[in-house]
Protein backbone atom coordinates (compact mmCIF):
# COMPACT_ATOMS: atom_id res chain seq x y z
CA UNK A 1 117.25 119.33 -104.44
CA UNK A 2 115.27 116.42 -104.77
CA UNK A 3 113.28 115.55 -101.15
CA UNK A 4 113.73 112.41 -99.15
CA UNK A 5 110.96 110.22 -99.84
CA UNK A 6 109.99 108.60 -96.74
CA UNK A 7 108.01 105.66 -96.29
CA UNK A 8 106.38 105.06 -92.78
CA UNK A 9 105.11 101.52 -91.43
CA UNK A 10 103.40 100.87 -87.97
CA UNK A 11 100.31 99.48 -86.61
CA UNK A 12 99.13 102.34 -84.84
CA UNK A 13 97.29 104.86 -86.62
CA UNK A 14 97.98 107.66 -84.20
CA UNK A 15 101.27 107.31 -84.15
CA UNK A 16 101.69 107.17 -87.83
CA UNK A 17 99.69 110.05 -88.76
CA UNK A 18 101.60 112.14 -86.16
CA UNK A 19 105.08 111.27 -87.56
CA UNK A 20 103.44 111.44 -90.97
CA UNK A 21 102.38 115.11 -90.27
CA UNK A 22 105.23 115.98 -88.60
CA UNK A 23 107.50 115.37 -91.34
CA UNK A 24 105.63 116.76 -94.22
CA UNK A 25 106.24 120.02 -92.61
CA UNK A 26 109.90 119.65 -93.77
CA UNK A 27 110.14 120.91 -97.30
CA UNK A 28 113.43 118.42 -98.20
CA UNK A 29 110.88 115.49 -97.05
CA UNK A 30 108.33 113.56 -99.01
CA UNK A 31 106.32 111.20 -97.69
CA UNK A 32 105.73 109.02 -100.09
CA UNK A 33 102.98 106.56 -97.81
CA UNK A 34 101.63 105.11 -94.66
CA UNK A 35 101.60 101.18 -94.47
CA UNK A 36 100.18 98.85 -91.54
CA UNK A 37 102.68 95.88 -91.31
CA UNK A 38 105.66 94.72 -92.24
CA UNK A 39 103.88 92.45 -95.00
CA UNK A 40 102.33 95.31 -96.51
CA UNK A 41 105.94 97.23 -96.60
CA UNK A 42 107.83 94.00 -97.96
CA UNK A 43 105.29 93.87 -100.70
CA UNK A 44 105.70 97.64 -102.09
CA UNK A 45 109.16 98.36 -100.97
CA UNK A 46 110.05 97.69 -104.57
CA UNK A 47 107.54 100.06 -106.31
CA UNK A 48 107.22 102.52 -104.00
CA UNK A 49 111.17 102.83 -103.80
CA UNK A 50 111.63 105.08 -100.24
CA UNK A 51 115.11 106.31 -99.37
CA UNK A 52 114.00 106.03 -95.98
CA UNK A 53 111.78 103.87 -94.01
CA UNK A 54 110.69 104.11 -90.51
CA UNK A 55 109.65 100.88 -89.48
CA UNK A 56 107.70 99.59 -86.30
CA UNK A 57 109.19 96.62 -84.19
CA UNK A 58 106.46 95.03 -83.12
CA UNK A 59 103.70 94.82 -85.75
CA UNK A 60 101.54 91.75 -86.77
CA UNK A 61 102.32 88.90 -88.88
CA UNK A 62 105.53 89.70 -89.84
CA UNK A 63 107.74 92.18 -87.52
CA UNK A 64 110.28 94.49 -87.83
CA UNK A 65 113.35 92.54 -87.56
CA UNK A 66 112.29 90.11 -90.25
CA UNK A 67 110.83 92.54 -92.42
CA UNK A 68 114.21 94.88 -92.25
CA UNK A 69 116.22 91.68 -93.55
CA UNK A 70 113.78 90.49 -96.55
CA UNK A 71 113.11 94.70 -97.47
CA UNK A 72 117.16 94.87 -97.90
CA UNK A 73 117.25 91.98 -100.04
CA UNK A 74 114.81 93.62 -102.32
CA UNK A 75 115.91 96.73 -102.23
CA UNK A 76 119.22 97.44 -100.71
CA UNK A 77 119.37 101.22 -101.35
CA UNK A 78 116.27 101.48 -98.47
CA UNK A 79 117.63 102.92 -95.35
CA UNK A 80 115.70 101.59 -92.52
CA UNK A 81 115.41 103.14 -89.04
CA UNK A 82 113.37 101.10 -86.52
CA UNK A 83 110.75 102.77 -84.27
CA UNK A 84 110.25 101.39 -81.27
CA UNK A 85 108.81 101.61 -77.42
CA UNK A 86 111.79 99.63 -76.31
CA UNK A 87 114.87 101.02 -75.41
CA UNK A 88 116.36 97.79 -74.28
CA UNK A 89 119.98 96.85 -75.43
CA UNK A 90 118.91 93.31 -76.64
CA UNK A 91 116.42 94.98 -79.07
CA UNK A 92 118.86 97.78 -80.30
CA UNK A 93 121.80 95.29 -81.17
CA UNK A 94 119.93 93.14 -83.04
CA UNK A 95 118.21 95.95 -84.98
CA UNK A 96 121.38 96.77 -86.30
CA UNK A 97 122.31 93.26 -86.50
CA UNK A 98 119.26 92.87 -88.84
CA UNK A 99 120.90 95.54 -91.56
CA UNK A 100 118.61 98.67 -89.41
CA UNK A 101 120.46 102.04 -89.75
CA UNK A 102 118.90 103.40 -86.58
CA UNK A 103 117.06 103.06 -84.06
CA UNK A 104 114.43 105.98 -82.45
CA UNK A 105 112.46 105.26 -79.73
CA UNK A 106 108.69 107.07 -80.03
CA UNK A 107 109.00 109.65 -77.39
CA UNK A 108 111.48 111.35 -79.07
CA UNK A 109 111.27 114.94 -80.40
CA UNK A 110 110.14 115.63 -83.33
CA UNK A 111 114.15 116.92 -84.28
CA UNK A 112 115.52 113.80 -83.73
CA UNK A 113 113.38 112.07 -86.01
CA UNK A 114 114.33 114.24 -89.06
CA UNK A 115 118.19 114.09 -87.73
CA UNK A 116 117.97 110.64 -87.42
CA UNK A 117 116.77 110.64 -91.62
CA UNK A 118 119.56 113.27 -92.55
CA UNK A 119 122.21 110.86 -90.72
CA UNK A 120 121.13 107.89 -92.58
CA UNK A 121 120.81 109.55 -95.69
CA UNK A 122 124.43 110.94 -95.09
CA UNK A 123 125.66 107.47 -94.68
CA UNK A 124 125.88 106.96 -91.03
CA UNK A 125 123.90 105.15 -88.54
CA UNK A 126 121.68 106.76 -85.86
CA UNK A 127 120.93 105.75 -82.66
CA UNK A 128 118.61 108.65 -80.60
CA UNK A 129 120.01 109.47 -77.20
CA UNK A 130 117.84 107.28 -74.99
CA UNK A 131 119.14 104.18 -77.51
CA UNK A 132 122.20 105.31 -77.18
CA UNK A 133 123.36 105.25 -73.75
CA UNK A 134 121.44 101.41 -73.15
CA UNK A 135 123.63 99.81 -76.09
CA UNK A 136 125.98 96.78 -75.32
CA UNK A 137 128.42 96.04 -77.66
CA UNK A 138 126.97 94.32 -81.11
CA UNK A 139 129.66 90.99 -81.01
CA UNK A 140 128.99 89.17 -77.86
CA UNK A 141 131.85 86.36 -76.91
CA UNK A 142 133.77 87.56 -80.16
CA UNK A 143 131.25 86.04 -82.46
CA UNK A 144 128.57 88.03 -84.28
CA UNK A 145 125.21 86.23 -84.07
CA UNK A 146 123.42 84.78 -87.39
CA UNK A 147 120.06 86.86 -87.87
CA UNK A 148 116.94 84.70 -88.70
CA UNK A 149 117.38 85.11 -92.37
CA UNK A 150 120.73 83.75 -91.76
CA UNK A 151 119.49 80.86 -89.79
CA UNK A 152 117.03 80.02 -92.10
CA UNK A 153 119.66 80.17 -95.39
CA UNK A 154 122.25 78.27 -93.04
CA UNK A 155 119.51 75.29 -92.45
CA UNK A 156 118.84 75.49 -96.41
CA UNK A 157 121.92 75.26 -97.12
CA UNK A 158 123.10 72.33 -94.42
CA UNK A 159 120.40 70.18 -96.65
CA UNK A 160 122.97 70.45 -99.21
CA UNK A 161 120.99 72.86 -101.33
CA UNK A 162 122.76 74.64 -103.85
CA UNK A 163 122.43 78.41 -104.02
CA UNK A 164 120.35 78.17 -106.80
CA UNK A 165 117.89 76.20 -104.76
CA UNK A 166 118.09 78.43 -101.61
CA UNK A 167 117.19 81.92 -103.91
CA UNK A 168 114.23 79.65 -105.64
CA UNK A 169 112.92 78.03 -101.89
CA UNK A 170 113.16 81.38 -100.39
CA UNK A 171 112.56 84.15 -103.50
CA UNK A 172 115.81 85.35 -103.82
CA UNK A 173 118.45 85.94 -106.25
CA UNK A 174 121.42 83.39 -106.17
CA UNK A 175 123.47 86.96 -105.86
CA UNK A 176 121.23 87.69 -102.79
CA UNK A 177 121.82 83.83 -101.15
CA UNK A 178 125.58 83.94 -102.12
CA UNK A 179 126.17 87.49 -100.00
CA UNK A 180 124.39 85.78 -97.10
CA UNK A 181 126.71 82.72 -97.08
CA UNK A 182 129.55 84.80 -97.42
CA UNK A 183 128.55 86.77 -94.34
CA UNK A 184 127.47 83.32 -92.60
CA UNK A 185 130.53 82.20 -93.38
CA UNK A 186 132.64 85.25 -91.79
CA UNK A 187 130.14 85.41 -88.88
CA UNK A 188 130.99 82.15 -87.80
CA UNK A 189 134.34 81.34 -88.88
CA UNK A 190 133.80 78.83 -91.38
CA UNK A 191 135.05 78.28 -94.38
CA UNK A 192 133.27 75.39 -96.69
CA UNK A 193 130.12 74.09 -97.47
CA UNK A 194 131.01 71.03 -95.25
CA UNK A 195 131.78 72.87 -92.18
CA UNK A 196 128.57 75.30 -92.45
CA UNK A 197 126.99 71.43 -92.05
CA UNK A 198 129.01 70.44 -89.35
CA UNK A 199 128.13 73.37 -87.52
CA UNK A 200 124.14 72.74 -88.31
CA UNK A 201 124.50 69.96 -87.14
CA UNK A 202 126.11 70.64 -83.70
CA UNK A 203 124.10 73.51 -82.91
CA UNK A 204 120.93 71.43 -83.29
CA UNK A 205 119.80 73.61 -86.77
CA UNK A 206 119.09 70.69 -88.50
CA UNK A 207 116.62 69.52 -86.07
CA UNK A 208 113.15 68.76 -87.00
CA UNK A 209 114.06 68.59 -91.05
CA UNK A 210 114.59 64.99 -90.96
CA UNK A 211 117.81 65.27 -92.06
């Protein structure tokens, strides 16, 4: 059976090298590299090519929840379970919200962390126990928020940018830009180009881009 390869991405040393020896004691794990920030991980997602990343929240430069959205346009097969200190339920739901299959907070055994990989790989989504019992329900007020890639694609396209424009401003297929205004779309309710402008424009998006 081929092993899990496992790529692992925080700021702390410590706490990387103690996952990162933790898990190589698992003979159905593989890990394939340590990386410092979520630039670093966005950059070699592609060529490293981990089933599963565990990826720090709050890193430098660019953090987790941004990272987790651009890393799944680049390579959608990556599972990606969030470490984290916090166990609050803002953080957790927007985790997932981001595309995250999990979420583990740090203190938990070492276990957890390899169930929390076998779950993901299996398909499902993880949350550890202390995550767990904090959540709140992910669709506040019967409307799922936009993540900040969806913001962003939502303001390029409210310029009246074509989907060819959006992939080339942002580095991203037209396929990539045409699943997020689809889910943009169903998110919010809307269904044309117009209205996706109409509701920039209400909800002050277009502010600032002299538009």
């Amino acid at each position: 059976m081929t092993p899990i390869r496992v790529l692992i991405v925080d700021d702390h040393p410590m706490v990387a090298e103690g996952i990162e020896a933790i898990l190589e004691t698992y003979d159905d794990l593989d890990v394939i590299g340590v990386l410092t920030n979520g630039q670093a991980a966005i950059d070699e997602v592609e060529a490293l090519a981990p089933d599963v990343m565990l990826l720090d929240l709050n890193m430098p430069g660019v953090n987790g929840l941004s990272a987790t959205e651009i890393i799944l346009e680049r390579r959608p097969d990556t599972r990606i379970l969030i470490l984290s200190m916090h166990d609050s339920p803002e953080y957790i739901s927007t985790a997932l919200n981001h595309g995250a299959k999990g979420y583990v907070l740090k203190d938990v055994p070492t276990e957890e962390i390899k169930t929390a990989i076998d779950t993901v790989m299996a398909g499902g989504e993880y949350l550890c126990t202390g995550a767990r019992g904090s959540l709140k329900p992910r669709i506040s007020d019967g409307r799922e928020p936009l993540t900040s890639r969806e913001q962003q694609i939502l303001l390029e396209l409210a310029q009246g940018k074509s989907n060819k424009d959006v992939g080339l401003a942002l580095d991203i297929s037209v396929r990539t830009v045409e699943t997020h205004r689809k889910n943009i779309k169903r998110k919010l309710g809307i269904s044309s180009t117009a209205g996706l402008t109409r509701y920039a424009m209400e909800h002050g998006v277009l502010q600032g881009t002299g538009r």
